[in-house]
N, C-alpha and C. Protein backbone atom coordinates (compact mmCIF):
# COMPACT_ATOMS: atom_id res chain seq x y z
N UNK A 1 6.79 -5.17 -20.25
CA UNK A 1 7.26 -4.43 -19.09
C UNK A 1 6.30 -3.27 -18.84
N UNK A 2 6.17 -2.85 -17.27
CA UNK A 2 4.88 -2.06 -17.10
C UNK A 2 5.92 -0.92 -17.28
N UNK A 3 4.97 -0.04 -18.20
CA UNK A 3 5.45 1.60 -18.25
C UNK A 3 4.78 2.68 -17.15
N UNK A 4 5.28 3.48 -16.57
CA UNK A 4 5.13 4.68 -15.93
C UNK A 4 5.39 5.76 -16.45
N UNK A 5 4.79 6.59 -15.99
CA UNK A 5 4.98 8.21 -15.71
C UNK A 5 5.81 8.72 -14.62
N UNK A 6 7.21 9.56 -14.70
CA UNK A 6 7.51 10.31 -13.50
C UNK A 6 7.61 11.69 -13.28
N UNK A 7 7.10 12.02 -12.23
CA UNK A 7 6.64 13.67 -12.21
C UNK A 7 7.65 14.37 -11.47
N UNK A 8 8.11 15.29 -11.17
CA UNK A 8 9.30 15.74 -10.37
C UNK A 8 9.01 15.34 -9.05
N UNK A 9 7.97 15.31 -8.34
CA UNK A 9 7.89 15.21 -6.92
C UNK A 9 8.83 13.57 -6.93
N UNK A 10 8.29 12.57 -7.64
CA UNK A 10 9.00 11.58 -7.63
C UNK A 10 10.73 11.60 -7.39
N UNK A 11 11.24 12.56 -8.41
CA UNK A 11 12.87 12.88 -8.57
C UNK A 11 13.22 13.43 -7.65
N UNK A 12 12.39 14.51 -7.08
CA UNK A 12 13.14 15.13 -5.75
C UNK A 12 12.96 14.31 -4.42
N UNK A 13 11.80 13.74 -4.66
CA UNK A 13 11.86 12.59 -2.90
C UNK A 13 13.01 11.48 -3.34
N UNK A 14 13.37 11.10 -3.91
CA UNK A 14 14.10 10.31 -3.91
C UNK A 14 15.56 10.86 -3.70
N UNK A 15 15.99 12.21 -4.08
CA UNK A 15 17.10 13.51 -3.87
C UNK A 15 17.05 14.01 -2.78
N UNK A 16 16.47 14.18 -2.40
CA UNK A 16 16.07 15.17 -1.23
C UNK A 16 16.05 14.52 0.20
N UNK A 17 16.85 13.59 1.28
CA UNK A 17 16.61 13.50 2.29
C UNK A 17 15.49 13.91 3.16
N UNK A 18 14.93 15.20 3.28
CA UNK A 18 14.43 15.90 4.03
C UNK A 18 12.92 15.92 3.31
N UNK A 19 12.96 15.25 2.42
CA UNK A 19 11.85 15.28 1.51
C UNK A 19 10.32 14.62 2.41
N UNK A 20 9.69 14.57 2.33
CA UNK A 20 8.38 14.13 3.10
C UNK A 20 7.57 12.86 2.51
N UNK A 21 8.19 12.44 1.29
CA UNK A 21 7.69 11.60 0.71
C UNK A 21 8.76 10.80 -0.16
N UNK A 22 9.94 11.08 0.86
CA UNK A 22 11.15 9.95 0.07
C UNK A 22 11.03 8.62 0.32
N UNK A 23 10.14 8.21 1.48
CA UNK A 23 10.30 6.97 1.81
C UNK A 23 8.50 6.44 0.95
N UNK A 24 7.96 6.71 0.88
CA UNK A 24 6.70 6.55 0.04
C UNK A 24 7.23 6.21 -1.34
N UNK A 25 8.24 7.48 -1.82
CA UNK A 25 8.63 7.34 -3.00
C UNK A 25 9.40 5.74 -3.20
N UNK A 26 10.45 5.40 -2.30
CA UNK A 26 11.46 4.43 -2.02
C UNK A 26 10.69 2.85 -2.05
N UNK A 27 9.51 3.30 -1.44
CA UNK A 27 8.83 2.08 -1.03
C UNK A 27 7.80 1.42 -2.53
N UNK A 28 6.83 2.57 -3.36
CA UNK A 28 6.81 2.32 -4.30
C UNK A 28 7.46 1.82 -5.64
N UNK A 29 8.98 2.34 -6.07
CA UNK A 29 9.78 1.74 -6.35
C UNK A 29 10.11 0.73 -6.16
N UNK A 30 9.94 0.18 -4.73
CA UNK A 30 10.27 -1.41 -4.72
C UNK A 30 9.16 -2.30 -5.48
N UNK A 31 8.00 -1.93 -5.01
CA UNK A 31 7.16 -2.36 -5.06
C UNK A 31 6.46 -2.69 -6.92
N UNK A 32 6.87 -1.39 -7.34
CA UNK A 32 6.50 -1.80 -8.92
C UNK A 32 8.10 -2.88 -9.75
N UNK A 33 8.96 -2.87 -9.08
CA UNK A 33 9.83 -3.85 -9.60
C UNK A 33 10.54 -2.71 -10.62
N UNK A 34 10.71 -3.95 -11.63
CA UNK A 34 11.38 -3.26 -13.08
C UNK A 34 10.45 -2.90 -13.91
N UNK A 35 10.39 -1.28 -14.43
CA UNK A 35 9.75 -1.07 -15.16
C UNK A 35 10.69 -0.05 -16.07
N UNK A 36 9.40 0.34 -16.63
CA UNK A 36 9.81 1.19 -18.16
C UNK A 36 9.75 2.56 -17.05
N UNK A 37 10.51 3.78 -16.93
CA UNK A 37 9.78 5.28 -16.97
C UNK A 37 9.78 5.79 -17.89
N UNK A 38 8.78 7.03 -18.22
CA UNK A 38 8.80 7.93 -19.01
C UNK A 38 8.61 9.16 -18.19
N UNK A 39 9.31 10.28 -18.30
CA UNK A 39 9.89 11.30 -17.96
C UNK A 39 9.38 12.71 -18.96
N UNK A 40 9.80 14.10 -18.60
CA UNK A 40 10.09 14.31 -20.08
C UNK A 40 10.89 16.16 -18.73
N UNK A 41 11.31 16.39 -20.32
CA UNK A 41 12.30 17.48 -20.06
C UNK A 41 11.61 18.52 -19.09
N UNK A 42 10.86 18.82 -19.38
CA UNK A 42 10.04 19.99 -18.71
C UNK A 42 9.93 19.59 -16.80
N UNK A 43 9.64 18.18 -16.91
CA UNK A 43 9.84 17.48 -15.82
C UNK A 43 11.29 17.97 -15.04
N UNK A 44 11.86 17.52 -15.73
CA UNK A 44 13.63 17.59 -15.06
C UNK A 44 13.64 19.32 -14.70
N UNK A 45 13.32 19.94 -15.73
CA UNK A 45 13.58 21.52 -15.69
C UNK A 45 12.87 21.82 -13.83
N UNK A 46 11.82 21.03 -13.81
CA UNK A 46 11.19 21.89 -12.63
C UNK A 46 12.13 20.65 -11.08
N UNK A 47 12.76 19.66 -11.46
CA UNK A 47 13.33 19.20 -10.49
C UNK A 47 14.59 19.66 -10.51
N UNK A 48 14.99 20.49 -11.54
CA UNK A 48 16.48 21.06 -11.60
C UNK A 48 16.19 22.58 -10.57
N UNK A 49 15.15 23.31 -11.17
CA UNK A 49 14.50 25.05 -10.40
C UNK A 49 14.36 23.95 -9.30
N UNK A 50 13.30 23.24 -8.95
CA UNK A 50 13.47 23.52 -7.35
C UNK A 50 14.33 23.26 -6.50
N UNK A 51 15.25 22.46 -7.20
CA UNK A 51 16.82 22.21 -5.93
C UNK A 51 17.90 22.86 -6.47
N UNK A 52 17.51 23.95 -6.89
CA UNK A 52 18.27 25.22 -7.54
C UNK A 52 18.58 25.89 -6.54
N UNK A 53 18.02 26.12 -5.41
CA UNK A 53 18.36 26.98 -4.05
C UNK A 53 18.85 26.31 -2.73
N UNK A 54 19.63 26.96 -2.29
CA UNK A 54 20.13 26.61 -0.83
C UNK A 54 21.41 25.70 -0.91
N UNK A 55 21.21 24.28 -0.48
CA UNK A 55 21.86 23.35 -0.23
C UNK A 55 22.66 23.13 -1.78
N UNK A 56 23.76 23.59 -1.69
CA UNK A 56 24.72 23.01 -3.14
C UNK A 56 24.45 21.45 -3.53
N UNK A 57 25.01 21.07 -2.00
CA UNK A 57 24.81 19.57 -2.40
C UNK A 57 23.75 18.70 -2.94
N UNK A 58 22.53 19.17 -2.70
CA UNK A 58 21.34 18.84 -3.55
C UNK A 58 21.06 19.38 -4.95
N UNK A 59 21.92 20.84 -4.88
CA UNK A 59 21.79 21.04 -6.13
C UNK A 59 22.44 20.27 -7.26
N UNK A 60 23.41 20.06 -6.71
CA UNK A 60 24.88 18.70 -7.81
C UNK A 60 23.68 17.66 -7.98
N UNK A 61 23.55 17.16 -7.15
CA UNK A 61 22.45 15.77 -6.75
C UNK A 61 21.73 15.72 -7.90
N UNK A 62 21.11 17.00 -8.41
CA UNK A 62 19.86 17.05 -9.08
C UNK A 62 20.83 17.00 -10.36
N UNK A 63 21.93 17.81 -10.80
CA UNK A 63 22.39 17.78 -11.71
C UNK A 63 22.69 16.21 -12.39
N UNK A 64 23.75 15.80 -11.27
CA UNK A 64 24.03 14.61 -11.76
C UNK A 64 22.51 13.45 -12.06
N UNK A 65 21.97 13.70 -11.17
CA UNK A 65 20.41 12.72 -11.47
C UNK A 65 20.49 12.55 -12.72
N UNK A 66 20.05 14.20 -13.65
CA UNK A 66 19.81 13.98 -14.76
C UNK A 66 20.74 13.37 -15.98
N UNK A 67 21.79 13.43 -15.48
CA UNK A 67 22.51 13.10 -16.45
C UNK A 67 22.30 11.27 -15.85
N UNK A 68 22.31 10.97 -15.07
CA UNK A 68 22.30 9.11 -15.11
C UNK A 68 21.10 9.06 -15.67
N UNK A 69 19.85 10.00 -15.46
CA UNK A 69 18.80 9.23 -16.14
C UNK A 69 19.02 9.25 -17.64
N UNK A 70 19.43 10.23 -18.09
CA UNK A 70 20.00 9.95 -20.01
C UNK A 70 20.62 8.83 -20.17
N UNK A 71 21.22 8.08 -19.48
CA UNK A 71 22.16 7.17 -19.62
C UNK A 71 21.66 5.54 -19.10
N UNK A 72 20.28 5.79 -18.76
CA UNK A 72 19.68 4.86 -18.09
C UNK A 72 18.77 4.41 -18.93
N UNK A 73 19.68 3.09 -19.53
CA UNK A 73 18.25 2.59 -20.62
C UNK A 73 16.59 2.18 -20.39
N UNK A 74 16.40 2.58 -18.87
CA UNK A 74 14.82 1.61 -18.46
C UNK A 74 14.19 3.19 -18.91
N UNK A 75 14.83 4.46 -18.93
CA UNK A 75 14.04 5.64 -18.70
C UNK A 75 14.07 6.57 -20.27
N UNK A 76 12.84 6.89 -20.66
CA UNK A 76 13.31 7.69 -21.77
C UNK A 76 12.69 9.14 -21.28
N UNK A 77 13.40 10.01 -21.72
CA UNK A 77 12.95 11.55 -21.21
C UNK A 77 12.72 12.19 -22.74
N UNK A 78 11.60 12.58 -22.57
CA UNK A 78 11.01 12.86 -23.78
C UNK A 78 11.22 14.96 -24.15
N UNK A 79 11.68 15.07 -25.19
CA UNK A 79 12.60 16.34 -25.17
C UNK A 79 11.42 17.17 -25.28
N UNK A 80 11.73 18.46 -24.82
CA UNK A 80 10.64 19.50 -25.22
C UNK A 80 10.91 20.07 -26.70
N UNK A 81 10.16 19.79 -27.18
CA UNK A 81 9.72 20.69 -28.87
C UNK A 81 8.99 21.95 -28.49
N UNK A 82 9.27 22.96 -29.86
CA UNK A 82 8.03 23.75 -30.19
C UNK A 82 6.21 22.82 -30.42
N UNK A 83 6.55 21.77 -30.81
CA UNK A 83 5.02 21.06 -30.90
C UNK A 83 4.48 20.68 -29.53
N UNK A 84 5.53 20.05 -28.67
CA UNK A 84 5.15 19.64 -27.02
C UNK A 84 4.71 21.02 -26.50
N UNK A 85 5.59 22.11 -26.46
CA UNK A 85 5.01 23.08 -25.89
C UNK A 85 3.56 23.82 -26.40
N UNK A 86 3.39 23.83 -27.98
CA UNK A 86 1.82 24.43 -28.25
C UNK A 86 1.07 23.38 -27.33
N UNK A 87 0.90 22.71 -28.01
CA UNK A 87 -0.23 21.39 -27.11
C UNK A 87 -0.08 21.53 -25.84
N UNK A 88 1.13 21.97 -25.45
CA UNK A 88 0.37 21.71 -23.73
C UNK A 88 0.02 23.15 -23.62
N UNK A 89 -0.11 24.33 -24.30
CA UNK A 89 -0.07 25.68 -24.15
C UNK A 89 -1.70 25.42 -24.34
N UNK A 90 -1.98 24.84 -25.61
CA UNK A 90 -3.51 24.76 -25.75
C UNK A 90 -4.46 24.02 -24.78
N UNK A 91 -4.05 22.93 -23.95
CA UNK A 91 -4.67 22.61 -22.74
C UNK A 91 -4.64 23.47 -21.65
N UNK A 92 -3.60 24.07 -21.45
CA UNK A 92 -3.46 25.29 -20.25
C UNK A 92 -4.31 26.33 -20.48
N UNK A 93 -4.94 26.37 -21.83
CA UNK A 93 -5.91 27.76 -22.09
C UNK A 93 -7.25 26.98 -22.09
N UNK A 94 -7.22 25.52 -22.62
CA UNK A 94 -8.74 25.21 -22.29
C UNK A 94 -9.24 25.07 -21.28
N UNK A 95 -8.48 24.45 -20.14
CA UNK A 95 -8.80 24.32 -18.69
C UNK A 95 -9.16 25.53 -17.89
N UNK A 96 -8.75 26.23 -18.47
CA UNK A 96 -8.88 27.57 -17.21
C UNK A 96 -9.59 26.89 -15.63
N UNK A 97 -10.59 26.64 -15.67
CA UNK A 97 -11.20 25.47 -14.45
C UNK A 97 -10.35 25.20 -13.59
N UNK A 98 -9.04 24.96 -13.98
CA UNK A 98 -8.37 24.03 -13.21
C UNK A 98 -6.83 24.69 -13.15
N UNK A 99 -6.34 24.45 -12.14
CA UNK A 99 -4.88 25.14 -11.46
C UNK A 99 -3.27 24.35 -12.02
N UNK A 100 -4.22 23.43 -13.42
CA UNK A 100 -2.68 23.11 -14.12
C UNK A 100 -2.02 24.02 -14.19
N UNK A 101 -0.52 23.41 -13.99
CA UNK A 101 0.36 23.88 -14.61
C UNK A 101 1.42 24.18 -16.15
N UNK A 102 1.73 24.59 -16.82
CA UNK A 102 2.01 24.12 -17.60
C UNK A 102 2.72 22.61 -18.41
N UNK A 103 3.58 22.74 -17.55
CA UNK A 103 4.12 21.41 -16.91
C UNK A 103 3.80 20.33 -16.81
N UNK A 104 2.49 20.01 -16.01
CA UNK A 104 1.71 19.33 -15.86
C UNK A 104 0.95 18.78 -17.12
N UNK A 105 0.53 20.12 -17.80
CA UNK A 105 0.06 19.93 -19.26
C UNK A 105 0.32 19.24 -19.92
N UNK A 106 1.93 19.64 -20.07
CA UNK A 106 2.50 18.53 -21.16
C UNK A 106 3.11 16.98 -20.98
N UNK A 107 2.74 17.04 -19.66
CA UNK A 107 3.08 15.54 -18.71
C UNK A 107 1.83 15.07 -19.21
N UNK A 108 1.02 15.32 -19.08
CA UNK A 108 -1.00 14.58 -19.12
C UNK A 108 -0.73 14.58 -20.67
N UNK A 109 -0.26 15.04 -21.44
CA UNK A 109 -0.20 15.30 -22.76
C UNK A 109 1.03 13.78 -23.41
N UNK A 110 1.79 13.72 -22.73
CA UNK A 110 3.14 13.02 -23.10
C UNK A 110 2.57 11.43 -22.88
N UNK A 111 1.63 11.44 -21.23
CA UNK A 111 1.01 10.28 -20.98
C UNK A 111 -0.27 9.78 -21.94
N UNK A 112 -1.06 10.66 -22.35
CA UNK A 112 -1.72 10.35 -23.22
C UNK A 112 -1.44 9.69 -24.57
N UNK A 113 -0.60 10.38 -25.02
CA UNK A 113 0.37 9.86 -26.07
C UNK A 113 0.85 8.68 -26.27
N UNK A 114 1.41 8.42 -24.87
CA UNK A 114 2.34 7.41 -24.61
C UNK A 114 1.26 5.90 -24.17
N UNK A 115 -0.14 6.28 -24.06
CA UNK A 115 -0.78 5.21 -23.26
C UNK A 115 -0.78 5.08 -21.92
N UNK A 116 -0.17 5.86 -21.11
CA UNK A 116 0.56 5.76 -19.32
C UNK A 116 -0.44 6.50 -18.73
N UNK A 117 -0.96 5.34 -17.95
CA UNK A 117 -2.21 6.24 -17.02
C UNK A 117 -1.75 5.82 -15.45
N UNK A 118 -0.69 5.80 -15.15
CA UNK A 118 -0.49 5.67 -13.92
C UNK A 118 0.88 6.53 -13.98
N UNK A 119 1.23 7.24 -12.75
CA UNK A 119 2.14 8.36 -12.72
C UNK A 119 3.06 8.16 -11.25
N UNK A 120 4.04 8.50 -11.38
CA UNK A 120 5.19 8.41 -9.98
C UNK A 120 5.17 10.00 -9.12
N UNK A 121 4.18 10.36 -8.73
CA UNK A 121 3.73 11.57 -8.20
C UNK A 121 2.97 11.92 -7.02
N UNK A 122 2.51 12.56 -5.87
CA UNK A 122 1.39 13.10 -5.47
C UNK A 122 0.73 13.88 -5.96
N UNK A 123 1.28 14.52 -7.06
CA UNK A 123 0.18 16.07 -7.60
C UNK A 123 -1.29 15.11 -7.90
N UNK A 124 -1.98 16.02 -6.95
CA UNK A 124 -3.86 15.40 -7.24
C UNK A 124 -4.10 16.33 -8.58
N UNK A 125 -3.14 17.01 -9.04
CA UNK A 125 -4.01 17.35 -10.50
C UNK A 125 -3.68 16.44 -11.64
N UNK A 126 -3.02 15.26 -11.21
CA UNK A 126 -2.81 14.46 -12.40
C UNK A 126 -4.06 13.23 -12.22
N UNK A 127 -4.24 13.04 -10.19
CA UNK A 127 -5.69 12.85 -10.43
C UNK A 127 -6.93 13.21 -10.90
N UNK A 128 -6.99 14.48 -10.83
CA UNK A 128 -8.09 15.26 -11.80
C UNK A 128 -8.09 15.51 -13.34
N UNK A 129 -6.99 14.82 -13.70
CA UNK A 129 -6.88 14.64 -15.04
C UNK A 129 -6.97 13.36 -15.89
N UNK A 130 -7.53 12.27 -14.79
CA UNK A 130 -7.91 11.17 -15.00
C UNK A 130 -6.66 10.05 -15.09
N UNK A 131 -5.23 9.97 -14.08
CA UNK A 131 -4.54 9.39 -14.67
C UNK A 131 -4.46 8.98 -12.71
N UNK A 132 -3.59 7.48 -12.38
CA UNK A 132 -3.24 7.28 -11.00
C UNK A 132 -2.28 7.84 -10.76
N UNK A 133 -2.13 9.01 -9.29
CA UNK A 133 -1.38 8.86 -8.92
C UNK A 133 -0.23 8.28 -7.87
N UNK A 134 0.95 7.34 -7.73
CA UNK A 134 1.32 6.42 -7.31
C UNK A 134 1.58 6.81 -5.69
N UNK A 135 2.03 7.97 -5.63
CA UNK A 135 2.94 8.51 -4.56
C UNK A 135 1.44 8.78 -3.46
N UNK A 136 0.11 8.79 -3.97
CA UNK A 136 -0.95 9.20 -3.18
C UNK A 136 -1.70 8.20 -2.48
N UNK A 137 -1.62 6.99 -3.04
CA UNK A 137 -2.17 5.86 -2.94
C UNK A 137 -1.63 5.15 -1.29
């Protein structure tokens, strides 16, 4: 089964109605079938902050998301450690070059790990980090 990467932009276009890339998102999904995702906490944290404001109802949305994806055997969300966070702390200081995020860090970090060079995203810094991204294509 093909494994992926999913980045928050993925979680919130698919949440988000108003989103600009829900139907890109919708359409890729069809398109890769059944697969494996891999996720990881830090991920969720920044799709939980950004539909943290305004609209309640998106905010539940996001809540409940996360809890079906725990419960969703195709997806594993990979927990944040003290070890996930040095390592991606130590890429965020080697790059300086580049406008990662931390976040991001430990996503390029989790994919590396994991073997996953293709990602459920637009961020072009996961293109500049040598991995596809799906949502850009």
């Amino acid at each position: 089964m093909k494994v992926v990467f999913a980045d928050a932009d993925y979680w919130i276009a698919l949440l988000n109605p108003r989103e600009k890339l829900q139907s890109k998102a919708r359409e890729v999904s069809s398109r890769l079938g059944s697969v494996r995702i891999i996720t990881t906490e830090m991920v969720l944290t920044e799709v939980l902050n950004g539909l943290s404001k305004g609209d309640a109802k998106l905010r539940k949305g996001a809540a409940d998301l996360v809890g079906r994806l725990r419960q969703n055997p195709n997806i594993t969300i990979m927990p944040q450690t003290s070890i996930q966070f040095e390592e991606a702390r130590s890429l965020y200081a080697e790059r300086g070059d580049q406008a990662w995020s931390l976040t991001d860090c430990a996503s390029f970090q989790a994919m590396q790990n994991q073997k996953i060079t293709e990602a459920l995203t637009n961020d072009r810094h996961f293109v500049q980090a040598g991995f596809k991204a799906l949502l850009r294509d």
